[in-house]
Protein backbone atom coordinates (compact mmCIF):
# COMPACT_ATOMS: atom_id res chain seq x y z
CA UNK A 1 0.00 0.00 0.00
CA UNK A 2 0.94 3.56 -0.01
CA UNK A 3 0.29 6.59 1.81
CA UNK A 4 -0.09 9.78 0.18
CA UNK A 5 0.48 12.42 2.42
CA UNK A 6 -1.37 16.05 1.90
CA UNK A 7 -0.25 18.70 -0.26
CA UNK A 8 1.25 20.70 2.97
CA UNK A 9 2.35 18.13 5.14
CA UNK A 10 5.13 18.50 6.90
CA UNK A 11 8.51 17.10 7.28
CA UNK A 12 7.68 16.00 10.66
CA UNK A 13 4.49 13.72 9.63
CA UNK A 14 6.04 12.30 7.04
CA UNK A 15 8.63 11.13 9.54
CA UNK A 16 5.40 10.08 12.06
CA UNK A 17 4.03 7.86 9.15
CA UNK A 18 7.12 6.40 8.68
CA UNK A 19 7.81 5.60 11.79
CA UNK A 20 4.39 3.82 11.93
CA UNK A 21 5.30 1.87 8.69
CA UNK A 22 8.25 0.69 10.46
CA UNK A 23 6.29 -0.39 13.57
CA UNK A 24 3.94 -2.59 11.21
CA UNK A 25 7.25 -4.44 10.43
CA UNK A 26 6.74 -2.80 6.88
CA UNK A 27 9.70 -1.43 5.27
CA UNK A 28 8.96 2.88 4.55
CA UNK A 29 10.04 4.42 1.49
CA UNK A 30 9.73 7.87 0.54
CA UNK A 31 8.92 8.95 -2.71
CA UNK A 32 8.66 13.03 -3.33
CA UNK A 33 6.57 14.60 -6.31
CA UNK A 34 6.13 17.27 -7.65
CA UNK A 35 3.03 17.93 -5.60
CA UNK A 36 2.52 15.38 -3.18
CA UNK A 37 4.82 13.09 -1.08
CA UNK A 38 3.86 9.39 -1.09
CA UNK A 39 5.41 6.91 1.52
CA UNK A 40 5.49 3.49 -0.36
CA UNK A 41 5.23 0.59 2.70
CA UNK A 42 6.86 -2.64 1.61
CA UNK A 43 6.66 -5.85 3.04
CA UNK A 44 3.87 -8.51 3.81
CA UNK A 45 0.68 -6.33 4.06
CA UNK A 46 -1.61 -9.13 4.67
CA UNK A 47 -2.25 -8.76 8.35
CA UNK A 48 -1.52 -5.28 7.97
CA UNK A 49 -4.48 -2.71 8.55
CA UNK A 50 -4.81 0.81 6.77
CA UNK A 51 -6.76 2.70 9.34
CA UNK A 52 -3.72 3.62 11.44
CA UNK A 53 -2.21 4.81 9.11
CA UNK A 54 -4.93 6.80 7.66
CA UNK A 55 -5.74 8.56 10.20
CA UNK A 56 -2.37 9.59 11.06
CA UNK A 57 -1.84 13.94 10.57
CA UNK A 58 -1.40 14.93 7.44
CA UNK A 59 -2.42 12.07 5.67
CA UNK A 60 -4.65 12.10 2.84
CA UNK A 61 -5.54 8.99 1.78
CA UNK A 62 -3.81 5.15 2.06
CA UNK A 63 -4.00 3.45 -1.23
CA UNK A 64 -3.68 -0.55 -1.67
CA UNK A 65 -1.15 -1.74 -4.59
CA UNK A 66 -2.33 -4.64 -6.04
CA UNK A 67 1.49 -4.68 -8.28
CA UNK A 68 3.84 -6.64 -6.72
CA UNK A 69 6.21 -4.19 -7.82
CA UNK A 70 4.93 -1.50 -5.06
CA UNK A 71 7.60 1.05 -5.53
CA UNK A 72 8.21 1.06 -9.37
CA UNK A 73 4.35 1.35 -10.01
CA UNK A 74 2.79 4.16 -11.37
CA UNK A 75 0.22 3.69 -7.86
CA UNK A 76 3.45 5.39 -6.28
CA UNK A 77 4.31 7.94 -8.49
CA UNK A 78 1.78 9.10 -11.37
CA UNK A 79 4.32 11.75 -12.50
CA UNK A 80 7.91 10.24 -14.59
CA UNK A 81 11.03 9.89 -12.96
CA UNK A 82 13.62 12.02 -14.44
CA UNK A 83 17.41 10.50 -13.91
CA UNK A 84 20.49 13.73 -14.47
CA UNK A 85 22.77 12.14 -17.36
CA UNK A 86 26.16 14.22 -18.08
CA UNK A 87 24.38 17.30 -19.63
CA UNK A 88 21.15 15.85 -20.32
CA UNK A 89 18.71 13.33 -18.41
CA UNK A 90 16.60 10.56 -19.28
CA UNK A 91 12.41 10.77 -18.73
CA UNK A 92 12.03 13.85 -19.75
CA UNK A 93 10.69 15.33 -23.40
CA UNK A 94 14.22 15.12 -24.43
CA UNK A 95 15.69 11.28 -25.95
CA UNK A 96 18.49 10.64 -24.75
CA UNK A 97 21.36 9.29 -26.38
CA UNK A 98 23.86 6.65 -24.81
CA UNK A 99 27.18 5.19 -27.55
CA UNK A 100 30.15 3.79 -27.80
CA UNK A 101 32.01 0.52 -28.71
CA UNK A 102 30.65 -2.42 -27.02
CA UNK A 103 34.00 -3.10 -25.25
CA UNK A 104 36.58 -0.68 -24.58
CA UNK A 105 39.25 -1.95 -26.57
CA UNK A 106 42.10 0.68 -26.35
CA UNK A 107 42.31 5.05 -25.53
CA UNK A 108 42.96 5.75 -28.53
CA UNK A 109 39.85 4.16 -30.53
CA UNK A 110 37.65 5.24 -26.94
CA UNK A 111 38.93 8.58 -27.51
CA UNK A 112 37.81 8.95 -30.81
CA UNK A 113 34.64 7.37 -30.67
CA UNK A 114 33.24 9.88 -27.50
CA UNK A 115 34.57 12.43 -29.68
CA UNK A 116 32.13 11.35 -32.57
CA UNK A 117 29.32 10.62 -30.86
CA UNK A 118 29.60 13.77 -28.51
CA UNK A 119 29.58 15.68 -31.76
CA UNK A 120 26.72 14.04 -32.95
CA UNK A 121 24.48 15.01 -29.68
CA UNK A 122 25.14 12.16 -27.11
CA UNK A 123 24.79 12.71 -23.79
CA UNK A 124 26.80 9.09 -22.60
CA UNK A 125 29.11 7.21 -23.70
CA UNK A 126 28.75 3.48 -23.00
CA UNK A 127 31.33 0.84 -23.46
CA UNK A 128 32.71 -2.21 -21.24
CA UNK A 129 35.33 -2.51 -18.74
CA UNK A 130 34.39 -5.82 -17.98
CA UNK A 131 32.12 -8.37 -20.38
CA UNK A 132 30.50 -11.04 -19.29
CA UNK A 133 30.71 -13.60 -22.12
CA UNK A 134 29.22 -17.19 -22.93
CA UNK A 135 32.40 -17.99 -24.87
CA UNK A 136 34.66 -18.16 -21.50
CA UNK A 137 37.65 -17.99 -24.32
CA UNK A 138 36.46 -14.66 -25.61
CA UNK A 139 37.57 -10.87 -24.86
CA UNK A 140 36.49 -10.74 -21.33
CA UNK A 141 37.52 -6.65 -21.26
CA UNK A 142 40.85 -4.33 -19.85
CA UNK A 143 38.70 -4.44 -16.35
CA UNK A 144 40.59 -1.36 -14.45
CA UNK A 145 42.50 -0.25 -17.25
CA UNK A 146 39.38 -0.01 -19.01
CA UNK A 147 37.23 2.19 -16.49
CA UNK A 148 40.28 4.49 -16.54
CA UNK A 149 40.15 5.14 -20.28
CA UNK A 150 36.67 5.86 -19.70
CA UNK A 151 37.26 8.52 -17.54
CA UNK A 152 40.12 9.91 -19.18
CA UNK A 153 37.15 10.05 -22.46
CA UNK A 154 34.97 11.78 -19.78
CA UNK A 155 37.18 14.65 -19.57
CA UNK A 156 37.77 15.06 -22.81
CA UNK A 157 33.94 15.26 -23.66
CA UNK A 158 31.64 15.50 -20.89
CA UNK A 159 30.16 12.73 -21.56
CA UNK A 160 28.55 10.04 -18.52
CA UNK A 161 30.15 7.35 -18.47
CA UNK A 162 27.92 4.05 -18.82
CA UNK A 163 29.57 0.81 -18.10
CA UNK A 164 28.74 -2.74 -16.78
CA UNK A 165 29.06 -4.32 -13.32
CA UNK A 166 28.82 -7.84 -13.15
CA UNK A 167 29.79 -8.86 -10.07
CA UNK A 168 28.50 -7.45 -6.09
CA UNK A 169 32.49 -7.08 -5.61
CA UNK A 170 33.44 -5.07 -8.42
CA UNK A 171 30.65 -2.14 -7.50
CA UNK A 172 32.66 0.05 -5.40
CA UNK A 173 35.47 -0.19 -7.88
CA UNK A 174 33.03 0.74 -11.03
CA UNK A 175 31.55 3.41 -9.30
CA UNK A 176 34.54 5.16 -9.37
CA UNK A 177 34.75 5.83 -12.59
CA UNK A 178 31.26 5.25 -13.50
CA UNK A 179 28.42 7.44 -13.51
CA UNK A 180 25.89 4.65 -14.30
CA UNK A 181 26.10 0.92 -13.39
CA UNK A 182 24.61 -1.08 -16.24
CA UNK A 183 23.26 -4.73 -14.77
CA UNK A 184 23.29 -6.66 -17.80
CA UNK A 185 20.01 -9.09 -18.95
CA UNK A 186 22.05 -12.14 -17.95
CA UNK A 187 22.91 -10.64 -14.09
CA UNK A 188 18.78 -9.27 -14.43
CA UNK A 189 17.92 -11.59 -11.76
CA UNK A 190 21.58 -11.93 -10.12
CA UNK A 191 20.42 -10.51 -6.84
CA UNK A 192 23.79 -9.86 -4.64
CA UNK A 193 24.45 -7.62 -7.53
CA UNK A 194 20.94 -6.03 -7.85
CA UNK A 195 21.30 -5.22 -3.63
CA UNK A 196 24.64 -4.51 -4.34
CA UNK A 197 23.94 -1.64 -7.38
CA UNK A 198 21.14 -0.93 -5.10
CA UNK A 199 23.32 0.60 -2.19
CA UNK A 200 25.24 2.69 -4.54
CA UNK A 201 24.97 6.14 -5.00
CA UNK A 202 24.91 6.28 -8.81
CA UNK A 203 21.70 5.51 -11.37
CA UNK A 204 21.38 2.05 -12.79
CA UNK A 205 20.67 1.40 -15.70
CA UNK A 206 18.94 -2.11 -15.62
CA UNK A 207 18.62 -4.42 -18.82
CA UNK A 208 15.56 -7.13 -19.59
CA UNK A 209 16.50 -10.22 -19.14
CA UNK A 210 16.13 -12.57 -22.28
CA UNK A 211 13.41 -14.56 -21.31
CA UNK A 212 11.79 -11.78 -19.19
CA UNK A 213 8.31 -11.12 -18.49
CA UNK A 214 7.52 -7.56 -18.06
CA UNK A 215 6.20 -8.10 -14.25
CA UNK A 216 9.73 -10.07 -13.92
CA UNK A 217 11.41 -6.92 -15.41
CA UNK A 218 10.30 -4.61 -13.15
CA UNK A 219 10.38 -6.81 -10.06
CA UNK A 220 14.20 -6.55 -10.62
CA UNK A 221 14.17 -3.05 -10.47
CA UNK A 222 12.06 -3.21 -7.51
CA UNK A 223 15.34 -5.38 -5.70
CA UNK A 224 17.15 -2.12 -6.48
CA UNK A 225 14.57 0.46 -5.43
CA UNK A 226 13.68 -1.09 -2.24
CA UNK A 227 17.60 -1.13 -1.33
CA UNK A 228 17.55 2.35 -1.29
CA UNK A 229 18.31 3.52 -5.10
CA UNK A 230 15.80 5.37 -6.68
CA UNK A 231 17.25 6.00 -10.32
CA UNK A 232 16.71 3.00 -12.18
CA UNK A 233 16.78 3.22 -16.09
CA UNK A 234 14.76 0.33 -17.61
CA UNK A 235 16.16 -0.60 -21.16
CA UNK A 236 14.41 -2.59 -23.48
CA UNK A 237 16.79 -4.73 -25.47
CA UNK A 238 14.90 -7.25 -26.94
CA UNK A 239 14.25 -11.54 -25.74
CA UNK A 240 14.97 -14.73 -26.85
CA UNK A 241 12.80 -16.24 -29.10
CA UNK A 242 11.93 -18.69 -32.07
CA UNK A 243 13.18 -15.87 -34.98
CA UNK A 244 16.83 -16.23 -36.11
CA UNK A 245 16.81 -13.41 -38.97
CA UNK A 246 18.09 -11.39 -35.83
CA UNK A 247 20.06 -11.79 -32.69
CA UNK A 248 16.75 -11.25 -30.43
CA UNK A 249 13.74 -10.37 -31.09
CA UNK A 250 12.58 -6.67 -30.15
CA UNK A 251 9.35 -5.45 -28.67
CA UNK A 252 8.11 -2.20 -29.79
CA UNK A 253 5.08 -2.73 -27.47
CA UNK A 254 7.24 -3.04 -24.29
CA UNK A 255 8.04 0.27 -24.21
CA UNK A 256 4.61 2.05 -24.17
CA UNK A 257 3.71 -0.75 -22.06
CA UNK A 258 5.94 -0.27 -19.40
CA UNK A 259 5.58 3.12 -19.27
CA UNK A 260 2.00 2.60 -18.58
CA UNK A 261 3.43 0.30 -15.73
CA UNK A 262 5.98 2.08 -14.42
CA UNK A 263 7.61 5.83 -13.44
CA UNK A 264 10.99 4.65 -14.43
CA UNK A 265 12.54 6.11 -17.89
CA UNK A 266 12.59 3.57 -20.48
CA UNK A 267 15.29 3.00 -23.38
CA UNK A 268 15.68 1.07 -25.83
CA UNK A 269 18.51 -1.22 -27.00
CA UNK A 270 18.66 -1.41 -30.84
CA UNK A 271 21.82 -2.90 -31.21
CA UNK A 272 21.70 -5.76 -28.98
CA UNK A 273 18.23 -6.47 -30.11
CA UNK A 274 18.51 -6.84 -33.39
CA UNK A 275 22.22 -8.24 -34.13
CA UNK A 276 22.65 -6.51 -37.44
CA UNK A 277 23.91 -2.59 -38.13
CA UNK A 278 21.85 -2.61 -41.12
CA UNK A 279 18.62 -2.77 -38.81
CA UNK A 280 19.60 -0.40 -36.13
CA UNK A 281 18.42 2.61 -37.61
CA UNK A 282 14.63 1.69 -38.50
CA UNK A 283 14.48 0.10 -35.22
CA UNK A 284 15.75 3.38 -33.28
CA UNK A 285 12.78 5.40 -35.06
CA UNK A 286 10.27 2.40 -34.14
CA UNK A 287 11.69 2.76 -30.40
CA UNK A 288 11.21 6.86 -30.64
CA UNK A 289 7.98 6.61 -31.95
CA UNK A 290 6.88 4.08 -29.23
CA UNK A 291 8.29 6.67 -26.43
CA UNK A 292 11.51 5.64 -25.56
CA UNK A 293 13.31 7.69 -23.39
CA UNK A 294 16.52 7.05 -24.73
CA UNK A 295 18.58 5.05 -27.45
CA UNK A 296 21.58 2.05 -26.37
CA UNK A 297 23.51 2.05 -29.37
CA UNK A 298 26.83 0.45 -30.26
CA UNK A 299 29.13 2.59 -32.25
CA UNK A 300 32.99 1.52 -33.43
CA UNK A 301 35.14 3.06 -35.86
CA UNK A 302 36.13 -0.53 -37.62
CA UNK A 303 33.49 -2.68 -36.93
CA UNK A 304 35.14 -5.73 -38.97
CA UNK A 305 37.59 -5.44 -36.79
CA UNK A 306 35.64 -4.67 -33.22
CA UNK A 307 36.71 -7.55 -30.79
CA UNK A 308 33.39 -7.37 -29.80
CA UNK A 309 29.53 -7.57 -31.72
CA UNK A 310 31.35 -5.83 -34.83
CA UNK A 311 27.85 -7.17 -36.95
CA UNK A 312 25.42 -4.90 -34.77
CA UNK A 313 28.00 -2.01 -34.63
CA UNK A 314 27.54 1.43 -36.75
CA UNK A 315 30.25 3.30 -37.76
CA UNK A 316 30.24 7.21 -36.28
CA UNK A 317 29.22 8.76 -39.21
CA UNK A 318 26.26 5.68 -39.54
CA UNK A 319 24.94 7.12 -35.92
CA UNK A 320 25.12 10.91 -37.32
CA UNK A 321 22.55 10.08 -40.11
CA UNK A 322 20.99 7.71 -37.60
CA UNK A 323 20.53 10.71 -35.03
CA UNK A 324 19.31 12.58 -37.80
CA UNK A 325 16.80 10.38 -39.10
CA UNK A 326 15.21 10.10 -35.67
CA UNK A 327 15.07 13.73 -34.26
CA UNK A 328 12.68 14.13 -37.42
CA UNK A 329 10.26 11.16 -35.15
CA UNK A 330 10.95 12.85 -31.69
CA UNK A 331 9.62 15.58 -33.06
CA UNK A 332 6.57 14.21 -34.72
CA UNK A 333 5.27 12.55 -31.51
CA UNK A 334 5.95 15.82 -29.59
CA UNK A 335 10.17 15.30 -27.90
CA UNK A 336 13.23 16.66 -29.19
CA UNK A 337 16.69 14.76 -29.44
């Protein structure tokens, strides 16, 4: 359930309800809007009862949650969450865009990919430090050496740094360098790492696992929001499925569906889901069009020679025409880019 508190409470009885969550052996969480503050109560709510709660001061009303996902639910927070990224932000009218190589292969190539894709309007620049792979012979990443290149890119361009975590151990080094912690779709239900992103101070940026349900999808996020993180990116990047003309298969319809679900921003993936450069474009204006907040996309100099997913990787000047291409959607269905 959640409690939403009136328009002029005060500090002080939103600390009152809270402390009455706490003494239902419910777990408070505080969620402020734009108008209204709502205290989200997690936990087992079955022998719980409302009325104390609703007639606590200040209080306007208690509100049952019949999601399981109580925090992440738009019963929580009608309004969008907007998450700061470098010199933009994701959820608001603005798409945002996140590139780079898949793997951080070298400075030199890093360097000169940020540059690109800064030019081009980016806002982050993604690439991994570490890569988890199914192939335990392939590139597994530079690990440190890697997050320090990033960095280095960082001041060069002022671009955020997005980069993988995918294990509870490595978080404190990655947020170091990092200024968002990407949990992969094969860690989506690891849950040491979810806690573990959870108790860091930097925006996750979460990725569907690929056999995901939607209600599984954001029930991961949930592991992160409960621990005390509240910005959680959602990316849509496509799940496994019978089709092998690509490398997933991509749903269009998760995206206006979860943001019917959910406060968090939502991005898409286009690289990742599809497997092929050739497709990335027309599926980054399907994504737009559908609401996206933001676009994933893989971007590499050389792609026939990447040491990682060259075949879904655009070239920079592929991403210019791509960004080009898709600010003419954001701005049919009323954002900018």
């Amino acid at each position: 359930m959640i409690v939403v508190m009136q328009p002029k409470a005060t500090p002080e009885q939103v600390r009152h309800v809270m402390d009455r969550v706490e003494e239902m052996g419910l777990a408070p969480h505080v969620i402020q809007g734009t108008e209204r503050t709502v205290v989200a109560c997690v936990g087992d709510e079955r022998l719980k009862s409302a009325e104390r709660l609703a007639v606590a001061p200040g209080v306007e009303k208690v509100i049952p949650v019949l999601a399981r996902y109580k925090i992440a639910s738009r019963e929580a927070r009608p309004e969008p969450t907007v998450i700061p990224l470098g010199t933009g932000s994701v959820g608001a009218d603005r798409v945002a865009l996140i590139a780079g190589p898949c793997a951080v292969e070298d400075r030199a190539s890093l360097l000169e990919i940020a540059a690109a894709v800064r030019e081009a309007g980016a806002v982050g620049l993604r690439g991994g430090a570490f890569k988890p792979r199914t192939d335990p012979y392939a590139f597994q990443g530079l690990a440190e050496q890697g997050l320090e290149f990033l960095a280095e890119a960082r001041e060069a361009t002022g671009l955020a740094i997005v980069t993988e975590v995918v294990a509870p151990e490595h978080v404190p080094l990655v947020a170091r360098y990092a200024d968002v912690l990407q949990v992969g779709t094969r860690n989506m239900q690891n849950f040491a790492l979810l806690a573990a992103v959870g108790g860091a101070a930097k925006p996750v940026l979460l990725k569907r696992g690929m056999s995901a349900t939607l209600e599984e999808f954001l029930l991961a996020a949930e592991y992160v929001l409960a621990c005390g993180n509240k910005q959680v990116i959602l990316c849509e990047r496509g799940i496994r499925t019978f089709e092998r003309a690509t490398r997933f298969t991509f749903s269009v319809a998760a995206i206006p569906a979860l943001k019917h679900m959910t406060h968090l921003p939502v991005i898409a993936d286009p690289s990742h889901a599809t497997g092929r450069a050739d497709l990335v474009e027309p599926v980054s204006r399907a994504a737009v069009a559908a609401g996206a907040d933001g676009l994933l996309l893989e971007v590499h100099p050389d792609p026939e020679n990447a040491l990682v997913d060259g075949a879904q990787s655009i070239t920079p000047e592929a991403f210019g025409r791509l960004v080009a291409s898709c600010r003419k959607v954001a701005e049919a269905v009323g954002r900018s880019l």
